[in-house]
N, C-alpha and C. Protein backbone atom coordinates (compact mmCIF):
# COMPACT_ATOMS: atom_id res chain seq x y z
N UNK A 1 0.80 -1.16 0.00
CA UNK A 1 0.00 0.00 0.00
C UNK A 1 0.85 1.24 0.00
N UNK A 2 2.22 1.24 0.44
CA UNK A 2 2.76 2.15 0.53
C UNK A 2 3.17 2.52 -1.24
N UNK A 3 2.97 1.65 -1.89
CA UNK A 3 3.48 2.40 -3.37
C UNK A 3 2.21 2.74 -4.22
N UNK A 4 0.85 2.35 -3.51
CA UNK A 4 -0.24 2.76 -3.76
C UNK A 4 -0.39 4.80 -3.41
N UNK A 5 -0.07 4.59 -2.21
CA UNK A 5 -0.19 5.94 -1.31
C UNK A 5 1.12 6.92 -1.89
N UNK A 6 2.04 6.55 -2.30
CA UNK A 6 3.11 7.22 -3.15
C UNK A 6 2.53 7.24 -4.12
N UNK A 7 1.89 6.73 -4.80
CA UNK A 7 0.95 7.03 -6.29
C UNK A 7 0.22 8.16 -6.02
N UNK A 8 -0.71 7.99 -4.64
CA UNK A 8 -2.17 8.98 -4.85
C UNK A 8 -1.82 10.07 -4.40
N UNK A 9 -0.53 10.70 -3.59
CA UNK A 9 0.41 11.42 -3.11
C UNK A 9 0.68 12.21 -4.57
N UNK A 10 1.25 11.82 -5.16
CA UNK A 10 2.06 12.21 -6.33
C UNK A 10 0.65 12.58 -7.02
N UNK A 11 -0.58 11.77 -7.54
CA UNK A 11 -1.41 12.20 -8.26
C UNK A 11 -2.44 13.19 -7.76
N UNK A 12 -1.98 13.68 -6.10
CA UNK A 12 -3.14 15.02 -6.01
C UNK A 12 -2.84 16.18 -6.18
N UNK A 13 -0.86 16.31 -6.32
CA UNK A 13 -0.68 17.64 -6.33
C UNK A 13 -1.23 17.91 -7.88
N UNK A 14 -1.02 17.08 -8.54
CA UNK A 14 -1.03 17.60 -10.13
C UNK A 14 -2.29 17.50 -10.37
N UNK A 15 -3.57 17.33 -9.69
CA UNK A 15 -4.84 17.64 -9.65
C UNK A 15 -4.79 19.10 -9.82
N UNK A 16 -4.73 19.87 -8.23
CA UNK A 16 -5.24 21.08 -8.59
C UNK A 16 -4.37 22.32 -8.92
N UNK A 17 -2.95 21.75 -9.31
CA UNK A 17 -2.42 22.59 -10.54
C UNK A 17 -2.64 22.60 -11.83
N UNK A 18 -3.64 21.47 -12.32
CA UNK A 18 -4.66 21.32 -13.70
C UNK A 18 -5.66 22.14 -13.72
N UNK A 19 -6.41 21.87 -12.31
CA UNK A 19 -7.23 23.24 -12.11
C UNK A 19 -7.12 24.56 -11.98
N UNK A 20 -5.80 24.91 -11.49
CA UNK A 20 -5.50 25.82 -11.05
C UNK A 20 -5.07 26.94 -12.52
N UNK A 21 -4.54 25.60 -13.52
CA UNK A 21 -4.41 26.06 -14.96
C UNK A 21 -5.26 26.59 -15.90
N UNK A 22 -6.31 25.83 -15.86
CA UNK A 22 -7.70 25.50 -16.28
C UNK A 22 -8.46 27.20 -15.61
N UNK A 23 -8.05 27.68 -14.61
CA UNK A 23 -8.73 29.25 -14.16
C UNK A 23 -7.99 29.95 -14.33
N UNK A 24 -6.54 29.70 -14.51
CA UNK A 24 -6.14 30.63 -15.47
C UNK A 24 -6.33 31.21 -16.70
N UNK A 25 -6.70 29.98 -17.86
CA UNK A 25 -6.77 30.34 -19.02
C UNK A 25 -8.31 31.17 -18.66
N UNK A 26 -9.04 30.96 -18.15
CA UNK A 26 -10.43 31.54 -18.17
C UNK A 26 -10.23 32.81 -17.94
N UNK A 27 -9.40 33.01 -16.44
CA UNK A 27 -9.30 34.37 -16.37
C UNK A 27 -8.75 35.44 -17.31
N UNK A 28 -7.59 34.68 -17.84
CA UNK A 28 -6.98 35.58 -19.22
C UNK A 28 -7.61 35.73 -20.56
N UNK A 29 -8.43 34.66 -20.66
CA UNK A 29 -9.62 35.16 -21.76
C UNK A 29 -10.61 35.78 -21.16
N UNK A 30 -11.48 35.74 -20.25
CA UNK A 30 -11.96 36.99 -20.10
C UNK A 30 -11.33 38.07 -20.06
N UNK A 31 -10.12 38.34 -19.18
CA UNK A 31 -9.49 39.72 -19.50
C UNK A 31 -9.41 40.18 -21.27
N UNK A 32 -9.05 39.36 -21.64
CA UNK A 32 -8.88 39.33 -23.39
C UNK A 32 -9.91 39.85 -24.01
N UNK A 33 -11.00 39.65 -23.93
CA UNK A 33 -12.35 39.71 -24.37
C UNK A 33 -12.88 41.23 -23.77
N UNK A 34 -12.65 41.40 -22.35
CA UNK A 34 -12.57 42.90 -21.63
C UNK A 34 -12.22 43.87 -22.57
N UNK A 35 -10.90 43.61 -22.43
CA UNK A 35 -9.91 44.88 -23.38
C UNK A 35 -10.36 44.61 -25.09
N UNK A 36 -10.41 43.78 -25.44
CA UNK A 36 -11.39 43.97 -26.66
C UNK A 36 -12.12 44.87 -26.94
N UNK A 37 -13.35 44.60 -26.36
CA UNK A 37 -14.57 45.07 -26.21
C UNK A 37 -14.41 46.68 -25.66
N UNK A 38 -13.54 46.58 -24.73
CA UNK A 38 -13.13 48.40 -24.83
C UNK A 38 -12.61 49.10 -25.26
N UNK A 39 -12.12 48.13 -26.15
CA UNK A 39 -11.13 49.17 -27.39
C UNK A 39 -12.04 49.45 -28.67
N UNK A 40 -13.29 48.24 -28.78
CA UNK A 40 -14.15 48.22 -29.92
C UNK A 40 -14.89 49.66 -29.88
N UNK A 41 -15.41 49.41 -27.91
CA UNK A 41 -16.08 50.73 -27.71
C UNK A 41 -15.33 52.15 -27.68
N UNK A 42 -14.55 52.08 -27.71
CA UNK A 42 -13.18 53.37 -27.50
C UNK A 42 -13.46 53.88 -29.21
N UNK A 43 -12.76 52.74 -30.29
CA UNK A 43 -12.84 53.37 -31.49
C UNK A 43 -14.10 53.52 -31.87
N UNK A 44 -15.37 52.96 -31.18
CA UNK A 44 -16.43 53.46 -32.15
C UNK A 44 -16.81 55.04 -31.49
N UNK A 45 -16.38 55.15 -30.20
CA UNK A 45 -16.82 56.33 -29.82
C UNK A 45 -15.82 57.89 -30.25
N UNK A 46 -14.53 57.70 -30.77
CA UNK A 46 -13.86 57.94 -31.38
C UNK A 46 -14.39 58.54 -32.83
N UNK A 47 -14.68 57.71 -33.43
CA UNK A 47 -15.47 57.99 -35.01
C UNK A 47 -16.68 58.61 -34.62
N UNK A 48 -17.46 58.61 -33.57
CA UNK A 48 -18.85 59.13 -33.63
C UNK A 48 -18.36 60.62 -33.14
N UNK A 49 -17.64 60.79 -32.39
CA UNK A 49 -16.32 61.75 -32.04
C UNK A 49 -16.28 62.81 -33.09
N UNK A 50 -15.45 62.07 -33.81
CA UNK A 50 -14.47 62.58 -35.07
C UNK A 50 -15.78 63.32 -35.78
N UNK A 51 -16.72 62.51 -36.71
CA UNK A 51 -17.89 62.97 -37.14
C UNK A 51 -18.66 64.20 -36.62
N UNK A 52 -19.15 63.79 -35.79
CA UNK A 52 -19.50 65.28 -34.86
C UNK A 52 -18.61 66.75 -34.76
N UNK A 53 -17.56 66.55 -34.33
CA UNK A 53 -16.31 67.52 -34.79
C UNK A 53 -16.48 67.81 -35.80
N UNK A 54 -15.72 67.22 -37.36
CA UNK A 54 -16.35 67.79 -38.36
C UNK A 54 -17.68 68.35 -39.28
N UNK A 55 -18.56 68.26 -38.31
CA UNK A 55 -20.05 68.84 -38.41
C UNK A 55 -20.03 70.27 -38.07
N UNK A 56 -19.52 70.10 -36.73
CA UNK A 56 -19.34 71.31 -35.70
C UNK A 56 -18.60 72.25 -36.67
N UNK A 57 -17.27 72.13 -37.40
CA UNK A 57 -16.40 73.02 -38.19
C UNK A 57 -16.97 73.37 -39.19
N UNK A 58 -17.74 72.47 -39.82
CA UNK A 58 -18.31 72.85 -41.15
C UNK A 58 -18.28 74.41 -41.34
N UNK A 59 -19.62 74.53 -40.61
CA UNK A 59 -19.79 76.10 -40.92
C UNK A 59 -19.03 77.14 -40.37
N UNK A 60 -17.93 76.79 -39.97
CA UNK A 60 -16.87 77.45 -39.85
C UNK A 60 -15.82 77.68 -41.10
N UNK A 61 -15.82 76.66 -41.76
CA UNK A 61 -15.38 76.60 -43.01
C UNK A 61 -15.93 77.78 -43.97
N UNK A 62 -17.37 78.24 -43.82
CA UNK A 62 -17.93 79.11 -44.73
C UNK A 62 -17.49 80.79 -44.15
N UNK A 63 -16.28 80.75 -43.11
CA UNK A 63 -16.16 82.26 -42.73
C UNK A 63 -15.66 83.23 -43.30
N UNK A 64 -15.84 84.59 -44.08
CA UNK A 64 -15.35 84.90 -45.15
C UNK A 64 -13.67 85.69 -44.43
N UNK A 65 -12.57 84.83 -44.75
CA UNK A 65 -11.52 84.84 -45.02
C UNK A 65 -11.03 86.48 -44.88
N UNK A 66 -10.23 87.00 -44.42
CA UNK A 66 -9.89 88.50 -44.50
C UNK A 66 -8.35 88.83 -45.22
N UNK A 67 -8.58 89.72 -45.54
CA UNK A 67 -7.42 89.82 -46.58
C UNK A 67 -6.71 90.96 -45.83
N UNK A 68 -5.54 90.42 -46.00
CA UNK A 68 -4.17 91.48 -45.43
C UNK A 68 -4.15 92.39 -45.97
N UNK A 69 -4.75 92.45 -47.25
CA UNK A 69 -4.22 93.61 -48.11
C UNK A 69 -4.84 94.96 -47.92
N UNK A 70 -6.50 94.48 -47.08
CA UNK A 70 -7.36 95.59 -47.15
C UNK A 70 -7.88 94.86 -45.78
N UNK A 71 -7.48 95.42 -45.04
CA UNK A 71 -7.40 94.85 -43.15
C UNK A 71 -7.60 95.82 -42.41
N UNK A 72 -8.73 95.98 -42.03
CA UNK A 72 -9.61 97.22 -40.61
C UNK A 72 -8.00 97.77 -40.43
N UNK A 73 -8.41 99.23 -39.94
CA UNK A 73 -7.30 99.80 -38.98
C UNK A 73 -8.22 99.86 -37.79
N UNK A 74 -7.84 99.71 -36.41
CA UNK A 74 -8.32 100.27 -35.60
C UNK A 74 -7.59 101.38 -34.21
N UNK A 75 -8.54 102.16 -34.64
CA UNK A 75 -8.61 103.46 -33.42
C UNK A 75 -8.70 103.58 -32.41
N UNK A 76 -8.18 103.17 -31.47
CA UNK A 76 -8.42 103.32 -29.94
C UNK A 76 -8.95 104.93 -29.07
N UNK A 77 -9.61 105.46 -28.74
CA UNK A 77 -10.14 106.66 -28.31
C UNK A 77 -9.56 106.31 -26.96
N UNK A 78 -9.06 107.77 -26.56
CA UNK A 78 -8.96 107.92 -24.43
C UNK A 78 -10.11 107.59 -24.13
N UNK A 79 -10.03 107.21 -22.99
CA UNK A 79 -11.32 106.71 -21.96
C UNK A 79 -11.69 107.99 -21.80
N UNK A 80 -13.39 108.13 -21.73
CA UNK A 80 -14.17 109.26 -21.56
C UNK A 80 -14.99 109.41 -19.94
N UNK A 81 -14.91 109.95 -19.06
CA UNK A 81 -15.94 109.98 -18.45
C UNK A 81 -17.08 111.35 -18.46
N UNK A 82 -18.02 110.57 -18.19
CA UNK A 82 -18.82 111.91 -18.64
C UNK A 82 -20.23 111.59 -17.72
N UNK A 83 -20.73 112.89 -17.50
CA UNK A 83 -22.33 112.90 -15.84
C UNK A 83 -23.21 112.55 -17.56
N UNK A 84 -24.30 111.99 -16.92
CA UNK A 84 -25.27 111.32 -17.91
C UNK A 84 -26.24 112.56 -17.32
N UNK A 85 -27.20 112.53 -18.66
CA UNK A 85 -28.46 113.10 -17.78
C UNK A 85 -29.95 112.86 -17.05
N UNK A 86 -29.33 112.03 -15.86
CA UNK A 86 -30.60 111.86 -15.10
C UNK A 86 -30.53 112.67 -14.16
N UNK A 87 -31.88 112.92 -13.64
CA UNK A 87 -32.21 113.73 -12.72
C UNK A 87 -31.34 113.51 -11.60
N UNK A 88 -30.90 114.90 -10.91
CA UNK A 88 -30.11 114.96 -9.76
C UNK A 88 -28.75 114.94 -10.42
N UNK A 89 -28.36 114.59 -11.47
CA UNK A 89 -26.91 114.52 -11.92
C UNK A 89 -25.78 113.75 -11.01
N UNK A 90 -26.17 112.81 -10.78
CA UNK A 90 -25.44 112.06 -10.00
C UNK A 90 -24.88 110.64 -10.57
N UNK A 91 -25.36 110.53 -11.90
CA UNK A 91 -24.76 109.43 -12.59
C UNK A 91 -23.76 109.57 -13.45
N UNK A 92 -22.98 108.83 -13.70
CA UNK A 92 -21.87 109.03 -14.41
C UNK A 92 -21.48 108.26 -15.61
N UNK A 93 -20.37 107.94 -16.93
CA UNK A 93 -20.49 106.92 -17.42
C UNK A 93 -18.77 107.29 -17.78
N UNK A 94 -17.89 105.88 -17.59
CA UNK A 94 -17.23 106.30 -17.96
C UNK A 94 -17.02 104.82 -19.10
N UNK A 95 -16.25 105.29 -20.93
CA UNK A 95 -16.59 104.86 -21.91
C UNK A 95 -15.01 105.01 -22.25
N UNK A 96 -14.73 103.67 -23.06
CA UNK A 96 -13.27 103.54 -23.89
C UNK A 96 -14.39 103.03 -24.87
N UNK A 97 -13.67 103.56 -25.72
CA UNK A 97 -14.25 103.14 -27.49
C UNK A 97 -12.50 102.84 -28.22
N UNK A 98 -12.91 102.00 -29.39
CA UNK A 98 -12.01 101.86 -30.12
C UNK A 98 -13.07 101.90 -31.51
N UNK A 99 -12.28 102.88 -32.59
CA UNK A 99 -13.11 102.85 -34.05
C UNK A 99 -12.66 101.77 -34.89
N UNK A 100 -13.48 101.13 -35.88
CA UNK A 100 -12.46 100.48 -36.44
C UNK A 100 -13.04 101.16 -38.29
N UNK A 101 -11.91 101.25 -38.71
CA UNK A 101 -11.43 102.08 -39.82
C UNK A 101 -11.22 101.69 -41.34
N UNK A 102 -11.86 101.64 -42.23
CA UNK A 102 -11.33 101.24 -43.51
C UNK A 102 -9.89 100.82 -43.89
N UNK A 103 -9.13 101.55 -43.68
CA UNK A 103 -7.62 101.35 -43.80
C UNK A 103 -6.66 102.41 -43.33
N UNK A 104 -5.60 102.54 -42.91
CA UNK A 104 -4.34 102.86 -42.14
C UNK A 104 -4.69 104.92 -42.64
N UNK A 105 -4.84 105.08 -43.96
CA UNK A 105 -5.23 106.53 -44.56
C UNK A 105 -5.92 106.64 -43.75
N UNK A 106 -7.38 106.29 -43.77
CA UNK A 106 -8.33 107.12 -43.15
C UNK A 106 -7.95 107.05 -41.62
N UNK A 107 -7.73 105.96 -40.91
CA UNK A 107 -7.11 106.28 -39.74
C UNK A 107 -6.49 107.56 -39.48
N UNK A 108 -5.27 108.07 -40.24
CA UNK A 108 -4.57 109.22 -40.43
C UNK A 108 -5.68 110.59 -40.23
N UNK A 109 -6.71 110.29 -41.38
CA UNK A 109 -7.96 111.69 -41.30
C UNK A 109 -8.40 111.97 -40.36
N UNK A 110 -8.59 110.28 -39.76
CA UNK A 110 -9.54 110.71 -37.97
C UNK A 110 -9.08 111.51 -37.25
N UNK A 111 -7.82 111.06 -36.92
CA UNK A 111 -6.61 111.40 -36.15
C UNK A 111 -6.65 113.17 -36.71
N UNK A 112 -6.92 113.33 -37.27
CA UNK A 112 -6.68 114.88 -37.48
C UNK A 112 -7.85 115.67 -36.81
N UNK A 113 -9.20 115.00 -36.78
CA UNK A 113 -10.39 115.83 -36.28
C UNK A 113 -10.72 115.48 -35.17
N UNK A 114 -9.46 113.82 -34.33
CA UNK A 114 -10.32 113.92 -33.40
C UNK A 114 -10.30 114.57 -32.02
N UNK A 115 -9.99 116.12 -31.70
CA UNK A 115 -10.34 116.58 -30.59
C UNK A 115 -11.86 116.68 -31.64
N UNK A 116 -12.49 117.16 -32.46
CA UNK A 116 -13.57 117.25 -32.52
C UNK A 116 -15.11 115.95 -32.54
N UNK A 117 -14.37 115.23 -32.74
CA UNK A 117 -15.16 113.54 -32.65
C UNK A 117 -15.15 113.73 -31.23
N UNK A 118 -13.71 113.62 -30.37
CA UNK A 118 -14.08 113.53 -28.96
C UNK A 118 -15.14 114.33 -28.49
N UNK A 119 -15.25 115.40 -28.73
CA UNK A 119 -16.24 116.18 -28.61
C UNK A 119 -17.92 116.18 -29.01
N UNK A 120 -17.91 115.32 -29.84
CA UNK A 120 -19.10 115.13 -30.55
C UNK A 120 -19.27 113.84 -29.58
N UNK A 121 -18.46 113.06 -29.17
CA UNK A 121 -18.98 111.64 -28.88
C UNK A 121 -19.13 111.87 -27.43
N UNK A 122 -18.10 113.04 -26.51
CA UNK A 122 -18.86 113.68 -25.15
C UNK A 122 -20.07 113.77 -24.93
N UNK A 123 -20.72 114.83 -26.24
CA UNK A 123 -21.91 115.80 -26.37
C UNK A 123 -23.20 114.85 -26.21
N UNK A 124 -22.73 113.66 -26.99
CA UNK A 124 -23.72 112.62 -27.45
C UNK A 124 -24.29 111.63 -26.28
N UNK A 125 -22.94 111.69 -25.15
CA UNK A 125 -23.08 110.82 -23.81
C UNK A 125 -24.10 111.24 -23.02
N UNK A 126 -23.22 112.95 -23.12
CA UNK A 126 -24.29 114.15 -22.18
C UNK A 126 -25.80 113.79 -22.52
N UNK A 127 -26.00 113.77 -23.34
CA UNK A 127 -27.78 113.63 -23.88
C UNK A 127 -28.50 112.20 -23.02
N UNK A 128 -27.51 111.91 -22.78
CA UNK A 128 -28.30 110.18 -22.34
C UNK A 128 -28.43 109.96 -20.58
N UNK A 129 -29.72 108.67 -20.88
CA UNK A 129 -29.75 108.63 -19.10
C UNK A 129 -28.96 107.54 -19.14
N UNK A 130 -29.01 106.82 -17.82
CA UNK A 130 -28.43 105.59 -17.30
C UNK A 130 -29.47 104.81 -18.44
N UNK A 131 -30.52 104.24 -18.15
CA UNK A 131 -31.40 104.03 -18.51
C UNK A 131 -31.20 103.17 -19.95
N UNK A 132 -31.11 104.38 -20.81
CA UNK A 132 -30.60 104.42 -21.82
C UNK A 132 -29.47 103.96 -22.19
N UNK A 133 -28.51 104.19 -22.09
CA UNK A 133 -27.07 103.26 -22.39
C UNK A 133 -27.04 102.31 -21.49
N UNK A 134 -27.85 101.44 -20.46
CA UNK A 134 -27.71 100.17 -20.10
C UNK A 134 -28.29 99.16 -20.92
N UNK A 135 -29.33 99.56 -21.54
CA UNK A 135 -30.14 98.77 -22.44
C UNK A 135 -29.19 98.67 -23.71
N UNK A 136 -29.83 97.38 -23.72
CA UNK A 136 -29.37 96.65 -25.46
C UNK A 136 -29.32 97.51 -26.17
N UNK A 137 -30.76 98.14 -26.56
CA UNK A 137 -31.08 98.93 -27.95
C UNK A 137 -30.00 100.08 -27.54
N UNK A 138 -29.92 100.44 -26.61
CA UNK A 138 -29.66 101.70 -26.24
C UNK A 138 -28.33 101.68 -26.52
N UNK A 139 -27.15 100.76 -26.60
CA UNK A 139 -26.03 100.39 -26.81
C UNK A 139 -26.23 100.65 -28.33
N UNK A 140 -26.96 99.97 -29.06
CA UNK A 140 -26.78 99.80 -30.31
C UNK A 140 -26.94 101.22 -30.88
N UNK A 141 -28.17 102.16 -30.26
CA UNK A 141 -28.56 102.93 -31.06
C UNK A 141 -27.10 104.45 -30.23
N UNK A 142 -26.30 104.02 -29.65
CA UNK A 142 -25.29 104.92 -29.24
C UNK A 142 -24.07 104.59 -30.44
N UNK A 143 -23.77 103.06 -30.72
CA UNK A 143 -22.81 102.51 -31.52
C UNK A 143 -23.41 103.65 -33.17
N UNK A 144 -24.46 103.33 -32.99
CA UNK A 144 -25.21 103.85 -34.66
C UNK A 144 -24.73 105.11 -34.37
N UNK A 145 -25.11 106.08 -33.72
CA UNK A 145 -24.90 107.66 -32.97
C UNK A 145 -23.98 107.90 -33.33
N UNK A 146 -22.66 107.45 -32.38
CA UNK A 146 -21.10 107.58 -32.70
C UNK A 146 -20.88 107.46 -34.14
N UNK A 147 -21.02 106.57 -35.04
CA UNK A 147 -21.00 106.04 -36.02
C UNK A 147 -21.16 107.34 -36.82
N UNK A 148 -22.74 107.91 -36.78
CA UNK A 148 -23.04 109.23 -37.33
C UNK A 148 -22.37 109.99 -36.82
N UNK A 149 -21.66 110.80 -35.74
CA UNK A 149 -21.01 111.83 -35.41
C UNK A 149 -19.98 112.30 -36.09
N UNK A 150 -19.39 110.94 -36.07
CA UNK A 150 -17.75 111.12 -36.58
C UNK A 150 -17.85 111.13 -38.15
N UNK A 151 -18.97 110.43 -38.72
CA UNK A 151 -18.99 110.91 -40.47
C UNK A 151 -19.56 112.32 -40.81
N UNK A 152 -20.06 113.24 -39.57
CA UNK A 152 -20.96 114.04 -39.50
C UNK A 152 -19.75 115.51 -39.69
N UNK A 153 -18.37 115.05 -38.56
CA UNK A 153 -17.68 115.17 -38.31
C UNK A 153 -16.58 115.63 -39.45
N UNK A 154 -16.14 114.50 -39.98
CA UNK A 154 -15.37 115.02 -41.28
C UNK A 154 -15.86 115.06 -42.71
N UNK A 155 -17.06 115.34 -42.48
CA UNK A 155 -18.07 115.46 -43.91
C UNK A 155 -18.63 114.39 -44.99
N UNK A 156 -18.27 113.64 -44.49
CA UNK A 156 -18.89 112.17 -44.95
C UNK A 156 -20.51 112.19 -45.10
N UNK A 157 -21.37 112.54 -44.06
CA UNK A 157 -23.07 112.75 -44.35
C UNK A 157 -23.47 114.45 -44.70
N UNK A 158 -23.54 114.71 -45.69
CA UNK A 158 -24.15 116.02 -45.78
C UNK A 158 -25.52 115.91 -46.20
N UNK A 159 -26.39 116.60 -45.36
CA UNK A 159 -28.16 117.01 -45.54
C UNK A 159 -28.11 118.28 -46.13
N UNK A 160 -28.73 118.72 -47.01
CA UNK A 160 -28.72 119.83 -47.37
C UNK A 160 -30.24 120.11 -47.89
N UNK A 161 -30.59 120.98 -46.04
CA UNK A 161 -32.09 121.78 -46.19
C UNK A 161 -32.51 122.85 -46.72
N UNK A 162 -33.38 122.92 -47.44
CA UNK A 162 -33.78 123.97 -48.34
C UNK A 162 -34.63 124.97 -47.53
N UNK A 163 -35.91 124.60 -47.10
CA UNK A 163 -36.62 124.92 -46.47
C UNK A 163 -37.72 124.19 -45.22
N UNK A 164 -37.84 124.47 -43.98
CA UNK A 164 -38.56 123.72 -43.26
C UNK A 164 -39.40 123.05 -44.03
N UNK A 165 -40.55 123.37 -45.04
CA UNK A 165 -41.73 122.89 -45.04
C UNK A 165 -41.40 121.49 -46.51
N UNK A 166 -39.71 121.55 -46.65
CA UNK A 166 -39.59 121.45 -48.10
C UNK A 166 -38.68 120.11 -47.47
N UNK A 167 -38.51 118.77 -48.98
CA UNK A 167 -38.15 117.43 -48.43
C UNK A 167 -37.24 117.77 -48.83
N UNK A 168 -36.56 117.06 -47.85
CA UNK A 168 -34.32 116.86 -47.58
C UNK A 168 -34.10 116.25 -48.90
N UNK A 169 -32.91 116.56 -49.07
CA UNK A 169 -32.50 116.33 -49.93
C UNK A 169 -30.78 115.57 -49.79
N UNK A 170 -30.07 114.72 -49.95
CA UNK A 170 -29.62 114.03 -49.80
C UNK A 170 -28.13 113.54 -50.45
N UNK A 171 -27.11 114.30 -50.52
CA UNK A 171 -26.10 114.27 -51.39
C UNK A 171 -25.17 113.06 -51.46
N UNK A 172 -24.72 111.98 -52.38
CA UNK A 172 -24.64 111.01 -52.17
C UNK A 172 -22.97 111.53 -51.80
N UNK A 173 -22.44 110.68 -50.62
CA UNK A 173 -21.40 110.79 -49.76
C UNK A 173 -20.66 109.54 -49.94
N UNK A 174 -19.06 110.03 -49.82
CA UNK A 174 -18.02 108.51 -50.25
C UNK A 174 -18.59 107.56 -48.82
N UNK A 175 -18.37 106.64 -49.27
CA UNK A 175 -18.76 105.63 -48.09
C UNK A 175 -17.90 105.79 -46.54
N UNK A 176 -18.35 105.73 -45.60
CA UNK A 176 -18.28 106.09 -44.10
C UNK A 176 -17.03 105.36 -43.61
N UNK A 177 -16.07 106.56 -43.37
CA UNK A 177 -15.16 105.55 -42.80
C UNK A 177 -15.17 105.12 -41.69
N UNK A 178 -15.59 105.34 -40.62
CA UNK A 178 -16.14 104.17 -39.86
C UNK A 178 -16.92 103.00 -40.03
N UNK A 179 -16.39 101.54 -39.95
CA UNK A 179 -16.86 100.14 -40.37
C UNK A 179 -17.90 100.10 -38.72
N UNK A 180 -17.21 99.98 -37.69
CA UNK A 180 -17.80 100.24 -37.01
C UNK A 180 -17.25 100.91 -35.26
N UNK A 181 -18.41 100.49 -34.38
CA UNK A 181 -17.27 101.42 -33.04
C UNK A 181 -17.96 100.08 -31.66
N UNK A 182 -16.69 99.81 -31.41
CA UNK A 182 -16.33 99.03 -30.65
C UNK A 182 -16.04 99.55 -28.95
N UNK A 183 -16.67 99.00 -28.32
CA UNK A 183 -16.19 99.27 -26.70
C UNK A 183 -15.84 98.47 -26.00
N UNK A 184 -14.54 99.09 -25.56
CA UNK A 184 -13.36 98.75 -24.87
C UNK A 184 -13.65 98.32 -23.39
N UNK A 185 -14.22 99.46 -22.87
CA UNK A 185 -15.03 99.43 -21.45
C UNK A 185 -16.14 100.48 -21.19
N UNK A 186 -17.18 100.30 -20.18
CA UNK A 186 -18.26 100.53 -20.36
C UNK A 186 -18.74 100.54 -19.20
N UNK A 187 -18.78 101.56 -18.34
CA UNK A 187 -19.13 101.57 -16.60
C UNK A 187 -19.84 102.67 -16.02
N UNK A 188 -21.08 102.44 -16.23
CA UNK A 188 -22.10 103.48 -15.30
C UNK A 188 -22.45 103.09 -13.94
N UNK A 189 -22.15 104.61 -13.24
CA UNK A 189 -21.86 104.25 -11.88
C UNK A 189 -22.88 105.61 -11.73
């Protein structure tokens, strides 16, 4: 019996190192199958990715391109402060504008009239409440304002009235060198 019991000795270790083999391979194919499957999901989410991105750019693609050759100048104006007119006079606004300019010439023209723009674009503050330049429209219809001052300014819009009771008349004017007027900062206190 003793070479029986040296047999069954010898035949249990290599039992459950068969088994022990046998949960190995399982475990490493499932891991296998894991990382698969997350790489399947990785690249498909990747391409659904990618796709979307180039959707997103598309219409970015349609932006019209600017040319160096004929490239805004822009004008930076001193910061303005100026009393608004609401009652009690206790409000204030103080305004950085920057113009932006057809090209580097007309820049040059501004620059020649503007103590008088500054002046026109003071005059134009003075007229307003808080009220008024906090609001949307009120922004826009100050941007439009400025806009008119400064073409008003170096003769760009001429009206030429005949008589009160009689219709304006309208002289056609080189196009406005102001593109448009931009603010820098913007603080009513």
């Amino acid at each position: 019996m003793s070479a029986a019991a040296a047999a069954a000795t010898a035949d249990a270790p290599e039992a459950p190192k068969k088994k022990g083999k046998k949960l190995l391979f399982i475990i490493v194919g499932v891991l296998v199958l894991a990382v698969a499957g997350a790489a399947g999901a990785l690249f498909i989410l990747k391409k659904n990715t990618a796709e979307d991105d180039h959707e997103e750019d598309a219409p970015v693609a349609h932006v019209k391109k600017v040319d160096p050759k004929h490239a805004p100048t822009f004008l930076p104006l001193e910061n303005m402060v100026v009393n608004l007119a609401d009652t009690g006079g206790n409000r204030y606004i103080q305004i950085g504008l920057t113009l932006q300019l057809q090209d580097a010439a007309t820049g040059e023209a501004v620059k020649a009239y503007m103590p008088s723009i500054r002046s026109a674009v003071l005059m134009l503050l003075a007229k307003r409440t808080s009220e008024q330049v906090l609001s949307a429209e009120g922004k826009e219809k100050l941007n439009q304002d400025i806009i008119a001052a400064v073409s008003e300014v170096m003769g760009y819009e001429v009206d030429d009235h005949e008589e009160e009771g009689s219709k304006k008349k309208k002289r056609r004017a080189p196009p406005n060198p102001v593109q448009a007027v931009l603010f820098s900062s913007f603080i009513v206190q």
